[in-house]
C-alpha atoms as a PDB file:
ATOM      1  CA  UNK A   1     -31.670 -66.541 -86.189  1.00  0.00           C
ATOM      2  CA  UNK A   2     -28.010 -67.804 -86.612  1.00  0.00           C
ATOM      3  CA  UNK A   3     -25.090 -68.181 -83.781  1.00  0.00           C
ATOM      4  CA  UNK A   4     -23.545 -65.379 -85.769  1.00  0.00           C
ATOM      5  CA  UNK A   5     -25.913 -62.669 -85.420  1.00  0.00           C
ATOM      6  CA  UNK A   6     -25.405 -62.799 -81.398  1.00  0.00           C
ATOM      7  CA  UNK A   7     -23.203 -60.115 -80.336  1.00  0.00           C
ATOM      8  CA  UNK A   8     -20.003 -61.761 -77.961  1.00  0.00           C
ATOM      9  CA  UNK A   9     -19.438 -60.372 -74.561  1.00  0.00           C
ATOM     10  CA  UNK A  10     -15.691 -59.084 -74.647  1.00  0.00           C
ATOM     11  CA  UNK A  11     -16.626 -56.838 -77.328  1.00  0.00           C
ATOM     12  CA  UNK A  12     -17.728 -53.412 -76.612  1.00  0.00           C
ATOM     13  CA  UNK A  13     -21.366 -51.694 -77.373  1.00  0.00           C
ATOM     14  CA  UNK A  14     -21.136 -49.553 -80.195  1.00  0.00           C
ATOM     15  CA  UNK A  15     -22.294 -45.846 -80.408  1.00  0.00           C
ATOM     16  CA  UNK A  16     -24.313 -44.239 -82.957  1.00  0.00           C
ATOM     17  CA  UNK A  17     -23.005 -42.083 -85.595  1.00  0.00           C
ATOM     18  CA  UNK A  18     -23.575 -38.421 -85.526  1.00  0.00           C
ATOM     19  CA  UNK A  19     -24.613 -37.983 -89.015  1.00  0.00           C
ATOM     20  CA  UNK A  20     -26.832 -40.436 -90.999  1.00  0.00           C
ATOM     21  CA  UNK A  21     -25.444 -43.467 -93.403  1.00  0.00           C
ATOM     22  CA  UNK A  22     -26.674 -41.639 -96.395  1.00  0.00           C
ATOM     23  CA  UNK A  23     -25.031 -38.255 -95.847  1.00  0.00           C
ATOM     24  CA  UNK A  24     -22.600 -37.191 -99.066  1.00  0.00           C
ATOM     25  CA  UNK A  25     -24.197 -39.849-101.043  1.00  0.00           C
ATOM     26  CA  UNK A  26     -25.496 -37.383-103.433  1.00  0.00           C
ATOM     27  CA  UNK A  27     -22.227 -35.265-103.740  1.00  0.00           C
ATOM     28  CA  UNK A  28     -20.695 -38.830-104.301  1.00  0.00           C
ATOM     29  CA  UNK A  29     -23.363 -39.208-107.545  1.00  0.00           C
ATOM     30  CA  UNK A  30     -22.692 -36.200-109.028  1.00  0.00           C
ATOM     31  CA  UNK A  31     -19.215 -36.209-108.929  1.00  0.00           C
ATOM     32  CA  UNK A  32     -18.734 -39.437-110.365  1.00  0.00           C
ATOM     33  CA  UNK A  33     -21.634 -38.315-113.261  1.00  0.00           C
ATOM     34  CA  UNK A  34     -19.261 -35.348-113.784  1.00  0.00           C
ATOM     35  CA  UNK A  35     -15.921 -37.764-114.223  1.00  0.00           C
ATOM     36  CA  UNK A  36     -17.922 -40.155-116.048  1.00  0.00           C
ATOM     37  CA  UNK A  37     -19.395 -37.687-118.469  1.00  0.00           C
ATOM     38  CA  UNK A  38     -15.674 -35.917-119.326  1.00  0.00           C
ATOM     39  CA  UNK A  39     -14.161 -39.159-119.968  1.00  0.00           C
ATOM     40  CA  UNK A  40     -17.611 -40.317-122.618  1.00  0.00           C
ATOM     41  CA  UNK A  41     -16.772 -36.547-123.896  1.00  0.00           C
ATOM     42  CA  UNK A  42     -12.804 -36.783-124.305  1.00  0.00           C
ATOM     43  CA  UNK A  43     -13.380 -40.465-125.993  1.00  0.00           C
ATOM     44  CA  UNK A  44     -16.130 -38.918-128.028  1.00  0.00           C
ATOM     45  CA  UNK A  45     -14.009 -35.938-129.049  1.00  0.00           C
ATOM     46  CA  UNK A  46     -10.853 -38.188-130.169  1.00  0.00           C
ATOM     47  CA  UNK A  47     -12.628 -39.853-132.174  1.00  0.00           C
ATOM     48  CA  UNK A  48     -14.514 -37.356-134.191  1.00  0.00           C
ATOM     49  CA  UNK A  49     -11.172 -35.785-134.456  1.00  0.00           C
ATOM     50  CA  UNK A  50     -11.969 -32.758-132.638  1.00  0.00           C
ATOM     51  CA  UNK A  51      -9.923 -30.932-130.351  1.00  0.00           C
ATOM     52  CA  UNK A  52      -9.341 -30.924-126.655  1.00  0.00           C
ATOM     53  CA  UNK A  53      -9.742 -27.349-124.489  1.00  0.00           C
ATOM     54  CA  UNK A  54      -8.625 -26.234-121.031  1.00  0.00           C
ATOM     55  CA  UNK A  55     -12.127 -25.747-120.302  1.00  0.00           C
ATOM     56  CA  UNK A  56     -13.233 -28.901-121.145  1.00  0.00           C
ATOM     57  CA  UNK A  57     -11.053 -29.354-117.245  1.00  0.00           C
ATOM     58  CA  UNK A  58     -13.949 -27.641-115.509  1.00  0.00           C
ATOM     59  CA  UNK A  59     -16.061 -30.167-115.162  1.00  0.00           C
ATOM     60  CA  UNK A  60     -12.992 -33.001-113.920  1.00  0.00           C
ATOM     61  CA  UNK A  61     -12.025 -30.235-111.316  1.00  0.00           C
ATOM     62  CA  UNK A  62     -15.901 -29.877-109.883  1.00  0.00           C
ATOM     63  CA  UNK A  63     -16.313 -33.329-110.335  1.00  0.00           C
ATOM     64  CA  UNK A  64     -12.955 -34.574-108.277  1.00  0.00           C
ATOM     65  CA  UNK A  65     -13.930 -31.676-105.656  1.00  0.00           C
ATOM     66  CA  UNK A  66     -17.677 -33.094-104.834  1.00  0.00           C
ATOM     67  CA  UNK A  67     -16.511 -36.429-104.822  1.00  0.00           C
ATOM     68  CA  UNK A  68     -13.742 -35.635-102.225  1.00  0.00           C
ATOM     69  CA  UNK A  69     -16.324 -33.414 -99.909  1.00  0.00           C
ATOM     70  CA  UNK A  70     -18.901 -36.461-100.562  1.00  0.00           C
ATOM     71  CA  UNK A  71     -16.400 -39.209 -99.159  1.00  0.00           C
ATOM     72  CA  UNK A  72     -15.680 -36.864 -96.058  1.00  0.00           C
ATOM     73  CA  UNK A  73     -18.655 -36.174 -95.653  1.00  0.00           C
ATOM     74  CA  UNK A  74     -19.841 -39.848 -95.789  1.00  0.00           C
ATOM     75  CA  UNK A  75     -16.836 -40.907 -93.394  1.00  0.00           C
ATOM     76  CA  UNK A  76     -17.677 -38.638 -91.142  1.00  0.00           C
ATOM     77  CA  UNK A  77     -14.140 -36.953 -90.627  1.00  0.00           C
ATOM     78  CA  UNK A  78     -15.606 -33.680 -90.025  1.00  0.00           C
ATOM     79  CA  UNK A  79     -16.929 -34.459 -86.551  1.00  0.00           C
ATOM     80  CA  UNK A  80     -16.150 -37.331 -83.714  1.00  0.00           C
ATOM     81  CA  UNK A  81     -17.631 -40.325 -83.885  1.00  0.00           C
ATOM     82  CA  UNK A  82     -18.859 -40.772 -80.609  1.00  0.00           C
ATOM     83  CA  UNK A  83     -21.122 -38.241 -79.406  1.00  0.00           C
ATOM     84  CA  UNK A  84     -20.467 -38.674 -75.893  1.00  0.00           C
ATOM     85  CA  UNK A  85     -16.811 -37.356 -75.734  1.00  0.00           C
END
């Protein structure tokens, strides 16, 4: 046990969260899978030569959209943090 991992006394106890740490971690994953795969897909593309749709934006527009919802969800912005106000 090190001095560090003893809590001081000025500072003030800290509440729990009222979701879990790994809440949104999955939207997180499959947004970012989504983002990664259209960019492998557009550098793929260019250099076969081939060209570029509007659809081919689907998958950036789902995969921006979970990844936003994930990091809200994971920060915990849609609730208060402290249970007891």
């Amino acid at each position: 046990m090190s001095w560090t991992d003893k809590v001081p006394d000025w500072l003030p106890p800290v509440g729990k969260p009222m979701r879990g740490p790994r809440q949104g971690r999955g939207l997180i994953v499959t947004g970012l899978l989504l983002l990664a795969g259209f960019f492998v897909f557009v550098v793929a593309m260019s250099a076969a030569g081939g060209r570029h749709t509007l659809y081919s934006l689907i998958p950036v527009l789902l995969g921006v959209t979970l990844l936003i919802a994930g990091l809200i969800r994971r920060n915990n912005a849609l609730g208060p943090r402290d249970p007891d106000r």
